[in-house]
C-alpha atoms as a PDB file:
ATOM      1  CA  UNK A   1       0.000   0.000   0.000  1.00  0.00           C
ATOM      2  CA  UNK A   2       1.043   3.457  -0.401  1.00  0.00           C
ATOM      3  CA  UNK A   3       0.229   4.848   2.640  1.00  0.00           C
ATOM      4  CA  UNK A   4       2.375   1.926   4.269  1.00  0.00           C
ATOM      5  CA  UNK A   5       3.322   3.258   7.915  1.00  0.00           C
ATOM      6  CA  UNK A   6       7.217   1.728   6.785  1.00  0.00           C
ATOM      7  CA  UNK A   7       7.332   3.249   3.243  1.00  0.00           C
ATOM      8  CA  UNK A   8      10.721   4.910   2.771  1.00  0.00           C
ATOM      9  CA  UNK A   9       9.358   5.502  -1.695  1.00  0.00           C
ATOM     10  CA  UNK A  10      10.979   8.489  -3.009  1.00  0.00           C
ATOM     11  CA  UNK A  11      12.640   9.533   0.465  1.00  0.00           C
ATOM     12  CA  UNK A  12      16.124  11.059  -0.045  1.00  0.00           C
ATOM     13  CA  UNK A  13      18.536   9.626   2.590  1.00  0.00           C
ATOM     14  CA  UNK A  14      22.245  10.796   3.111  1.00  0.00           C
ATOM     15  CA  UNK A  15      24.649   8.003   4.814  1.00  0.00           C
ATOM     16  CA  UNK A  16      27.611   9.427   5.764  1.00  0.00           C
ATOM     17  CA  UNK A  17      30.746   7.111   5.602  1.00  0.00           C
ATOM     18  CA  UNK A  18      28.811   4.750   3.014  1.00  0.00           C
ATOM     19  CA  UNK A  19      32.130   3.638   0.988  1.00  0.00           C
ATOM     20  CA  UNK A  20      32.294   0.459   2.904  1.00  0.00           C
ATOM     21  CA  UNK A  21      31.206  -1.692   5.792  1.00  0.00           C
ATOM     22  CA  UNK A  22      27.816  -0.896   7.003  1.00  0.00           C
ATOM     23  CA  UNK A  23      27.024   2.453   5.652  1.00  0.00           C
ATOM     24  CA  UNK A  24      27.443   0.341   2.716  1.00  0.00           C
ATOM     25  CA  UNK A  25      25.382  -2.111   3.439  1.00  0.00           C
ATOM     26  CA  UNK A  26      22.805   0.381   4.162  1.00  0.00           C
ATOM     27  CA  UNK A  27      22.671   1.892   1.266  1.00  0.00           C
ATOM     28  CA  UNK A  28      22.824  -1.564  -0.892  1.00  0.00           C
ATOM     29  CA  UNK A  29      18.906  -2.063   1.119  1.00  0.00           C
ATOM     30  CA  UNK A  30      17.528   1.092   1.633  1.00  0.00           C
ATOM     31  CA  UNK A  31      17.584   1.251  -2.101  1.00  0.00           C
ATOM     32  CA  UNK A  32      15.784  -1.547  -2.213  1.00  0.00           C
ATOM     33  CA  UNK A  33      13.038   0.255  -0.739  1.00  0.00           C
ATOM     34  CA  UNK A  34      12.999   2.967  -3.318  1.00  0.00           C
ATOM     35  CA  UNK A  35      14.581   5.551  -1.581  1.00  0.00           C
ATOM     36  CA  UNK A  36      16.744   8.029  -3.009  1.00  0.00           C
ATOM     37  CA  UNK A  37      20.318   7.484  -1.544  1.00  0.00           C
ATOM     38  CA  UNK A  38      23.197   9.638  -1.148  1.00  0.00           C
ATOM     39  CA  UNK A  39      26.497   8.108  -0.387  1.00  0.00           C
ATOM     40  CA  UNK A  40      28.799  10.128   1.707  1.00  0.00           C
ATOM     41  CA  UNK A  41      32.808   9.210   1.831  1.00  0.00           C
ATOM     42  CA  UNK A  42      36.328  10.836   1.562  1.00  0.00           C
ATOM     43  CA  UNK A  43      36.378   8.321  -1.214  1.00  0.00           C
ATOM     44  CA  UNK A  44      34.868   4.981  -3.043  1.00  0.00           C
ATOM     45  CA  UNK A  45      35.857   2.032  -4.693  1.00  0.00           C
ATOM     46  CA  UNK A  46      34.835   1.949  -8.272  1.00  0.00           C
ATOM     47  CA  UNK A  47      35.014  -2.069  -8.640  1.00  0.00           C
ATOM     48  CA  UNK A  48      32.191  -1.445  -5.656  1.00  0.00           C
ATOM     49  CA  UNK A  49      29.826   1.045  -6.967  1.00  0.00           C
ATOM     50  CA  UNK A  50      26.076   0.827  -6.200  1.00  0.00           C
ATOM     51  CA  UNK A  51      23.927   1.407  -9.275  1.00  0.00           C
ATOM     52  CA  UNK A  52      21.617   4.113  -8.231  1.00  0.00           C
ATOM     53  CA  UNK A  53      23.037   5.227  -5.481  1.00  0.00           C
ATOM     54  CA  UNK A  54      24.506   9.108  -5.858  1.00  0.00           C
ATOM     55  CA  UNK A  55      28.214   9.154  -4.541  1.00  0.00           C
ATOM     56  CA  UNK A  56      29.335  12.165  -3.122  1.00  0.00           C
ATOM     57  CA  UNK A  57      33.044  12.681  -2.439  1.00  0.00           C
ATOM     58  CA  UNK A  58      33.008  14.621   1.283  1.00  0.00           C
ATOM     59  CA  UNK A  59      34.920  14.863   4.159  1.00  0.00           C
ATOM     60  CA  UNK A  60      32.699  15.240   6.684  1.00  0.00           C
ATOM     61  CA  UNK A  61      35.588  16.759   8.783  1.00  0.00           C
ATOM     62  CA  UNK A  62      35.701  20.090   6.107  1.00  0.00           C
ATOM     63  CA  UNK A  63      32.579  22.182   6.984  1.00  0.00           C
ATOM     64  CA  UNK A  64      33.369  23.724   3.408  1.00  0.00           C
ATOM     65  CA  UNK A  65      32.669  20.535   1.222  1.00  0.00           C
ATOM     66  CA  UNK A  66      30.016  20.140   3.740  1.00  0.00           C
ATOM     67  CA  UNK A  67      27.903  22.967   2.870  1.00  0.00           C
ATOM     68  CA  UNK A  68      28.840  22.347  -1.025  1.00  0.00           C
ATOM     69  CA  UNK A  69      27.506  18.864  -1.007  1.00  0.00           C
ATOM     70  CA  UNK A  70      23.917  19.547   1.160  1.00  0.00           C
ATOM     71  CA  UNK A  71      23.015  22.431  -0.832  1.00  0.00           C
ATOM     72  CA  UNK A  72      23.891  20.447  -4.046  1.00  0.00           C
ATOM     73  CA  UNK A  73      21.790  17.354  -2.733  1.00  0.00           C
ATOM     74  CA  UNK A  74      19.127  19.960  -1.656  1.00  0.00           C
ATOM     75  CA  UNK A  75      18.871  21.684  -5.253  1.00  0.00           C
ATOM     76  CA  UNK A  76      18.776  18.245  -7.055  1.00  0.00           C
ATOM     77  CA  UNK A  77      15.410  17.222  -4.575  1.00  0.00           C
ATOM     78  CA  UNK A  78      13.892  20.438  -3.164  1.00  0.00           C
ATOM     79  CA  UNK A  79      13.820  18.254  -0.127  1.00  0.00           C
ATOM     80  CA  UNK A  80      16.256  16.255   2.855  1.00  0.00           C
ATOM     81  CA  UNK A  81      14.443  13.935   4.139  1.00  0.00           C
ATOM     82  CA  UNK A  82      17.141  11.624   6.356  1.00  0.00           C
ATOM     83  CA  UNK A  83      20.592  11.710   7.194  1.00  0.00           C
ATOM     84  CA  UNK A  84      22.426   8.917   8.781  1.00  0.00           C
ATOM     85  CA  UNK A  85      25.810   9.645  10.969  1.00  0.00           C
ATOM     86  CA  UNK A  86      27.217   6.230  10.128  1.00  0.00           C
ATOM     87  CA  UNK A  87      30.953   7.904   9.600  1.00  0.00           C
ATOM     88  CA  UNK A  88      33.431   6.592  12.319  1.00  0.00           C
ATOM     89  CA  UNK A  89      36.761   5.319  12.595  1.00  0.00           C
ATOM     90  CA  UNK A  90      38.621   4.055  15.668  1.00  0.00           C
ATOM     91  CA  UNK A  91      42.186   3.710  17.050  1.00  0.00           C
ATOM     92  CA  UNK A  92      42.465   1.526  19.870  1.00  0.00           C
ATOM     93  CA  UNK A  93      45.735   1.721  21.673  1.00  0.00           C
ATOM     94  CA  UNK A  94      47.053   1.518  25.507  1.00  0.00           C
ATOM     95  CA  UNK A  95      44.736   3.851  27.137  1.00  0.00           C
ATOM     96  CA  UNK A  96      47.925   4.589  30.219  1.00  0.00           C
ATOM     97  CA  UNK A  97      49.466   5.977  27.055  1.00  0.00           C
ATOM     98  CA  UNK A  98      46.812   7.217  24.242  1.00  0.00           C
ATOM     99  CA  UNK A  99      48.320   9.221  21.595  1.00  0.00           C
ATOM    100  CA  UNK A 100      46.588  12.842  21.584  1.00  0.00           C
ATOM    101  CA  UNK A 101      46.700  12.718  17.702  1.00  0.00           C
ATOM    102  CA  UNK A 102      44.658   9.330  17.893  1.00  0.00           C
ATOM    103  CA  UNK A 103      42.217  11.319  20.194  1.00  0.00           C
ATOM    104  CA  UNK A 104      41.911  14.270  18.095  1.00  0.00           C
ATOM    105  CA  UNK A 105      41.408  12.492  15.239  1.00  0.00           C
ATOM    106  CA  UNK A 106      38.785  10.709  16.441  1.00  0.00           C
ATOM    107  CA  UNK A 107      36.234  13.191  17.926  1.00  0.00           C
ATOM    108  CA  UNK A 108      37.148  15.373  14.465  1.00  0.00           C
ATOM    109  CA  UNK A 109      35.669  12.429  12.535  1.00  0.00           C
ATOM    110  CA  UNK A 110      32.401  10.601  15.190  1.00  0.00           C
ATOM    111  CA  UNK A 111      31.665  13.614  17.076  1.00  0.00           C
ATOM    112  CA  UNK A 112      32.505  16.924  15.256  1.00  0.00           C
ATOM    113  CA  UNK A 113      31.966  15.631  11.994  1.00  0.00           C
ATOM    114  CA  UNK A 114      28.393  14.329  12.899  1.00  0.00           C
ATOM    115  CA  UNK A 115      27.867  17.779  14.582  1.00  0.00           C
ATOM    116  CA  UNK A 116      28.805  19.789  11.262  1.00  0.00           C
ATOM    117  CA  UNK A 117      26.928  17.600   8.990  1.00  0.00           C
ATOM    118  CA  UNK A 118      23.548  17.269  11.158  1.00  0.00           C
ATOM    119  CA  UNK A 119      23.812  21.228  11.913  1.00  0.00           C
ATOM    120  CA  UNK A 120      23.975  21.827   7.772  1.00  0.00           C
ATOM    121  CA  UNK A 121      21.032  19.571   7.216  1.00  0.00           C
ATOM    122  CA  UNK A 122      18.771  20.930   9.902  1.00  0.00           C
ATOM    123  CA  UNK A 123      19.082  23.778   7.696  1.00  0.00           C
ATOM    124  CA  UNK A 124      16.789  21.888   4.444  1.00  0.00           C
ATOM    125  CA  UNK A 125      14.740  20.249   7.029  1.00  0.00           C
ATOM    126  CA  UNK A 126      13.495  23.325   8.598  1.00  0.00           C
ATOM    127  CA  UNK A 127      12.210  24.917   5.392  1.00  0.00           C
ATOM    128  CA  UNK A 128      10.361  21.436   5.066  1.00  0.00           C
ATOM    129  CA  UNK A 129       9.081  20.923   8.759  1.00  0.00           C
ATOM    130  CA  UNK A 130      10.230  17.806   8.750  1.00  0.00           C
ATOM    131  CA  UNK A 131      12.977  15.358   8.936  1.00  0.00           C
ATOM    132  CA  UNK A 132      14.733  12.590  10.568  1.00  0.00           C
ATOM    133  CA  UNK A 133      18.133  12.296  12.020  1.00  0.00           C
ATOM    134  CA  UNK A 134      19.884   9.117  12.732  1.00  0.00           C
ATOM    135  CA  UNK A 135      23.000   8.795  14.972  1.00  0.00           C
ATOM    136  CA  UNK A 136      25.165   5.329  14.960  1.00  0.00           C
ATOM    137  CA  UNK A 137      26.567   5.545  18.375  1.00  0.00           C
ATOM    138  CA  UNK A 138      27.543   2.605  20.138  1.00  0.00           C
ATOM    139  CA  UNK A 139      27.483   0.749  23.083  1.00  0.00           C
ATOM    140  CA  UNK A 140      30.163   1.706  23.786  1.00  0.00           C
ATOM    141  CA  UNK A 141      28.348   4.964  24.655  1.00  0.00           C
ATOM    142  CA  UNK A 142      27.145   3.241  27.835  1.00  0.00           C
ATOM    143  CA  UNK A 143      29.771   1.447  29.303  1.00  0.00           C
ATOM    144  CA  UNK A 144      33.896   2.164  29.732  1.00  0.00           C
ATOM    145  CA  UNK A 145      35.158  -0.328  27.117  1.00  0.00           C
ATOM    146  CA  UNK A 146      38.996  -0.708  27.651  1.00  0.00           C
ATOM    147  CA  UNK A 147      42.259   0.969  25.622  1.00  0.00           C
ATOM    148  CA  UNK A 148      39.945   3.327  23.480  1.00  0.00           C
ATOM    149  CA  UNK A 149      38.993   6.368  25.453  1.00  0.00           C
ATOM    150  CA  UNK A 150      38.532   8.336  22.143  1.00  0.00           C
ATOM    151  CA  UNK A 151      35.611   5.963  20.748  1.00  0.00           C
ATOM    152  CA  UNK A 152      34.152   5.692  24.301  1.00  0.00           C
ATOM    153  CA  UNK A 153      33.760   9.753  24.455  1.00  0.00           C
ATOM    154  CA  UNK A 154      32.874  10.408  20.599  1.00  0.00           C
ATOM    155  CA  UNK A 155      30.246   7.820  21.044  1.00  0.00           C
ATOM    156  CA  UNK A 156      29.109   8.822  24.305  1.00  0.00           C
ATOM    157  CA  UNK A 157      29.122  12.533  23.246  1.00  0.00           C
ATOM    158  CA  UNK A 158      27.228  11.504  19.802  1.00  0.00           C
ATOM    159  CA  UNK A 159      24.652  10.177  21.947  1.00  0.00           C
ATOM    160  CA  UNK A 160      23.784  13.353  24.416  1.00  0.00           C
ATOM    161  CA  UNK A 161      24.271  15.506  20.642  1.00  0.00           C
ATOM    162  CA  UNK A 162      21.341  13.603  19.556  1.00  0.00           C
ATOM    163  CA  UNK A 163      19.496  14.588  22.790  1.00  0.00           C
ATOM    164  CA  UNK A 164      20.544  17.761  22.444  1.00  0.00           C
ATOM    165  CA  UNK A 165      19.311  18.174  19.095  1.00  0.00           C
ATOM    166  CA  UNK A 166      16.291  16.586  19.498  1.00  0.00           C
ATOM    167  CA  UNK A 167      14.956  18.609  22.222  1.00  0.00           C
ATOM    168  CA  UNK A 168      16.001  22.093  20.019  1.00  0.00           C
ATOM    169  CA  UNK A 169      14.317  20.900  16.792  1.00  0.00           C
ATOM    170  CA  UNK A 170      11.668  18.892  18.152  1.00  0.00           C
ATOM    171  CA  UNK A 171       9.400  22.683  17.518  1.00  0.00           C
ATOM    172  CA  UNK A 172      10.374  22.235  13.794  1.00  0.00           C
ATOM    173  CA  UNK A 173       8.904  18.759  12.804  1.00  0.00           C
ATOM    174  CA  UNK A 174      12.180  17.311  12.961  1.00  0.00           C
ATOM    175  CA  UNK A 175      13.487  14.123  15.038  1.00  0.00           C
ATOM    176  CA  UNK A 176      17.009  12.910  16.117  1.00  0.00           C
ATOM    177  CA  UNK A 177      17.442   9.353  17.658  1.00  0.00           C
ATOM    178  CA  UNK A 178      20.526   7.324  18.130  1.00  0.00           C
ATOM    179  CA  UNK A 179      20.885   3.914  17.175  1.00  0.00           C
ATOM    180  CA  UNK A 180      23.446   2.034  18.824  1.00  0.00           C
ATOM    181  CA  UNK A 181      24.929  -1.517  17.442  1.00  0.00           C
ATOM    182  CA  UNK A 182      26.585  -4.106  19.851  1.00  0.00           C
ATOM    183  CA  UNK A 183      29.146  -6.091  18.158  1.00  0.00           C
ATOM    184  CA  UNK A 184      28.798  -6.629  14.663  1.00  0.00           C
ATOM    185  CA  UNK A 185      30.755  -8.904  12.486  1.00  0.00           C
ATOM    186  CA  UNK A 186      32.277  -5.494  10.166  1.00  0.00           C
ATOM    187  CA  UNK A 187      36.066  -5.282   8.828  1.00  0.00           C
ATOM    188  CA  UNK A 188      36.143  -2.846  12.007  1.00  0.00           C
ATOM    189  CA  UNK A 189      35.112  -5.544  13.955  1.00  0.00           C
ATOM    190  CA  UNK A 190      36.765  -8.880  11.783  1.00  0.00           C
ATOM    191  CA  UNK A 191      40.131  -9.271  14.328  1.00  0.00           C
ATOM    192  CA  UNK A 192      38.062  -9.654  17.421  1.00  0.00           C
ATOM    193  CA  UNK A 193      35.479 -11.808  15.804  1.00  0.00           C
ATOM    194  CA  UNK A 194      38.095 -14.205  14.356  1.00  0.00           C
ATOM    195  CA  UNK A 195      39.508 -14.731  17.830  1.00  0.00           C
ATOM    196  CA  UNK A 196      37.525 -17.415  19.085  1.00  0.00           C
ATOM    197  CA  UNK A 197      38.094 -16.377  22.582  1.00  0.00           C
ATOM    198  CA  UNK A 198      37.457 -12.944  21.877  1.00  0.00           C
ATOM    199  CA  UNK A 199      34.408 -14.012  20.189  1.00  0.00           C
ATOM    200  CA  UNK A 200      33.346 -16.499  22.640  1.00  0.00           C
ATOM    201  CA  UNK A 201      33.414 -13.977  25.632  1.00  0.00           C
ATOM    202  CA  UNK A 202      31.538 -11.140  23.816  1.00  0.00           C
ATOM    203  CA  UNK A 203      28.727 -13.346  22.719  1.00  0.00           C
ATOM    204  CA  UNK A 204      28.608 -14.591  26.131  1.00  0.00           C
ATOM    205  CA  UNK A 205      27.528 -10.879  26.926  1.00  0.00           C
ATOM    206  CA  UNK A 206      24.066 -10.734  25.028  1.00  0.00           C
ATOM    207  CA  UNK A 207      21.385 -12.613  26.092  1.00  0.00           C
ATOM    208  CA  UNK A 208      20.954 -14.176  22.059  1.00  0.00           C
ATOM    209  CA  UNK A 209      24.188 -15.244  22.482  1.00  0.00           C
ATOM    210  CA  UNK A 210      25.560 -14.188  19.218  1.00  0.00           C
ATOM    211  CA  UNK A 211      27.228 -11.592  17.430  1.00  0.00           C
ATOM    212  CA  UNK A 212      25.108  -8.730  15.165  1.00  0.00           C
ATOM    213  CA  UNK A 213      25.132  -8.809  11.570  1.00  0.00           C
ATOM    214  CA  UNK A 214      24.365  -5.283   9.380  1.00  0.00           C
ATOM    215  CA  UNK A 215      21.217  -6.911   7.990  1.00  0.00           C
ATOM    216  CA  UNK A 216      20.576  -6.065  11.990  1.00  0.00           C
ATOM    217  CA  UNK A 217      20.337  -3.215  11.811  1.00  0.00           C
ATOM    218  CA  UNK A 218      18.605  -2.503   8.703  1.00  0.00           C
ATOM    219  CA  UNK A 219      14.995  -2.973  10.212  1.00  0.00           C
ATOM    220  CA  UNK A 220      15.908  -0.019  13.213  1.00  0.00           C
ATOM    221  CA  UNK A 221      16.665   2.168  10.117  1.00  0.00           C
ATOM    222  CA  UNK A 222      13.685   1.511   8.537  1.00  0.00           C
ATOM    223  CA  UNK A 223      11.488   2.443  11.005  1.00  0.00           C
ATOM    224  CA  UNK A 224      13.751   5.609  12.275  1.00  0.00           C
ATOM    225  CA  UNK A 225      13.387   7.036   8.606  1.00  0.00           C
ATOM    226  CA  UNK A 226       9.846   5.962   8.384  1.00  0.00           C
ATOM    227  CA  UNK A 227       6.455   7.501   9.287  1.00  0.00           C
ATOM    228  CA  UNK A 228       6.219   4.647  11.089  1.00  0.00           C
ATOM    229  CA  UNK A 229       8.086   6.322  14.131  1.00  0.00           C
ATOM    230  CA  UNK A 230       6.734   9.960  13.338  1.00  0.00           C
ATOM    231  CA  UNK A 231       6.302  10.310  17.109  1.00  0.00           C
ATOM    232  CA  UNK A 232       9.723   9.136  18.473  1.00  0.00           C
ATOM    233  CA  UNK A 233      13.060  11.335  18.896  1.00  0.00           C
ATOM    234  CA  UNK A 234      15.369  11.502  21.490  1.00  0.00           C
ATOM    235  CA  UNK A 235      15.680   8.215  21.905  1.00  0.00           C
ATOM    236  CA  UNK A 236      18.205   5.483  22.197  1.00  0.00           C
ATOM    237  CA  UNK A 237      17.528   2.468  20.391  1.00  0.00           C
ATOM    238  CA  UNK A 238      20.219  -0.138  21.289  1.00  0.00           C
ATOM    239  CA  UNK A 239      20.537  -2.834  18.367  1.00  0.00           C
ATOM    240  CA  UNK A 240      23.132  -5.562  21.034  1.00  0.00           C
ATOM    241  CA  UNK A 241      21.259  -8.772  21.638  1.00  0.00           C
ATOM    242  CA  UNK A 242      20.382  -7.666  25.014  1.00  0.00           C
ATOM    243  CA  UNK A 243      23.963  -6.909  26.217  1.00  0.00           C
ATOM    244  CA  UNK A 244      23.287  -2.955  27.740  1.00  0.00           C
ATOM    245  CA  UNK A 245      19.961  -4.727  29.415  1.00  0.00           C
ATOM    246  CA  UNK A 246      21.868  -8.448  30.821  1.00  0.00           C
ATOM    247  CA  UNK A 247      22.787  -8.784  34.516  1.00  0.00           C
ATOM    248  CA  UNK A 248      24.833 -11.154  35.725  1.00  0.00           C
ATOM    249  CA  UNK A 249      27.224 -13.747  33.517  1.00  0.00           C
END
């Protein structure tokens, strides 16, 4: 049905950090659901280009090509309809002994980065009323994972952005909500997950005991871009197999 609460036809959606793992994935299905997509990256593979998808070379870390690439998306739909902060990179190291650079470039990238894009597109949502912003935090934005105090505070800042957002846009139609995977099986992820130990004990966390795929989180996306969720923001949405809400081991 057209009126389908879930219908994401004809909805332009910008994923930021979309070249690979699952900002790529995300974009592969969206599609699928006849959304317009925008692919945000510093740069993509051509042996992996998605046919339909609209690649557009960014760093979300310069507000400059920022500004160029929204207004350009903006002029080619009259409209924004979703953005998704999927950009993030991570450099885990001895925490005793972080490396400030490591730090900085961090937060530039999960935290600032998110801020600069998401403060450009509230722009184009305004004049529309409407709008839906989707963080990719983390659990790691609840607990004090070890030897990577940058991802820990860009995550955990990414969150209470999201908040923050939500509660100073809320008056304009638009919503922000963060959506935050446990551990899924990613390149980012693909050294732990081949340790079987490593593996072993982080399944042993969630209460399905398993680790997440990015098909996971596809349905959570869905129904944040949706109408289906027209009366949810500032929310956290935690996509972990239980592991923020288990107890004891």
């Amino acid at each position: 049905m057209e009126n389908d609460l879930f219908s994401l036809k004809d909805k332009v959606i910008i994923i930021t950090g979309a070249g690979n793992g699952i900002g790529e994935f995300l974009s592969l299905n969206l599609l699928k659901s006849n959304a317009k997509i925008y692919r945000i990256d510093k740069k993509f593979n051509k042996s992996k280009k998605l046919n339909m998808c609209h690649d557009k070379i960014c760093d979300i870390t310069n507000l400059k090509q920022i500004k160029k690439t929204c207004s350009q998306i903006f002029s080619e739909n009259n409209k924004i309809d979703v953005l998704i902060n999927n950009a993030g990179i991570t450099y885990p190291n001895n925490s005793l002994n972080y490396p400030l650079e490591s730090w900085k470039k961090t937060i530039d990238v999960n935290l600032t980065g998110a801020f600069q894009f998401t403060s450009e597109v509230l722009k184009y949502m305004k004049k529309k009323k409407s709008g839906s912003i989707i963080n990719i935090t983390s659990i790691n934005s609840e607990f004090g994972f070890p030897n990577n105090p940058a991802y820990v505070a860009s995550k955990g800042g990414l969150k209470l952005l999201g908040k923050s957002f939500a509660r100073d846009w809320g008056i304009h139609g638009i919503r922000v909500n963060n959506l935050g995977p446990g551990y899924i099986i990613t390149d980012m992820t693909k050294k732990s997950y081949n340790n079987k130990k490593t593996r072993i004990a982080r399944q042993k966390n969630t209460m399905l005991n398993r680790w997440g795929t990015p098909n996971d989180l596809l349905g959570p996306c869905i129904f944040l871009s949706s109408n289906a969720s027209s009366y949810v923001t500032g929310q956290d949405i935690y996509v972990d197999g239980g592991w923020t809400a288990n107890g004891l081991q």
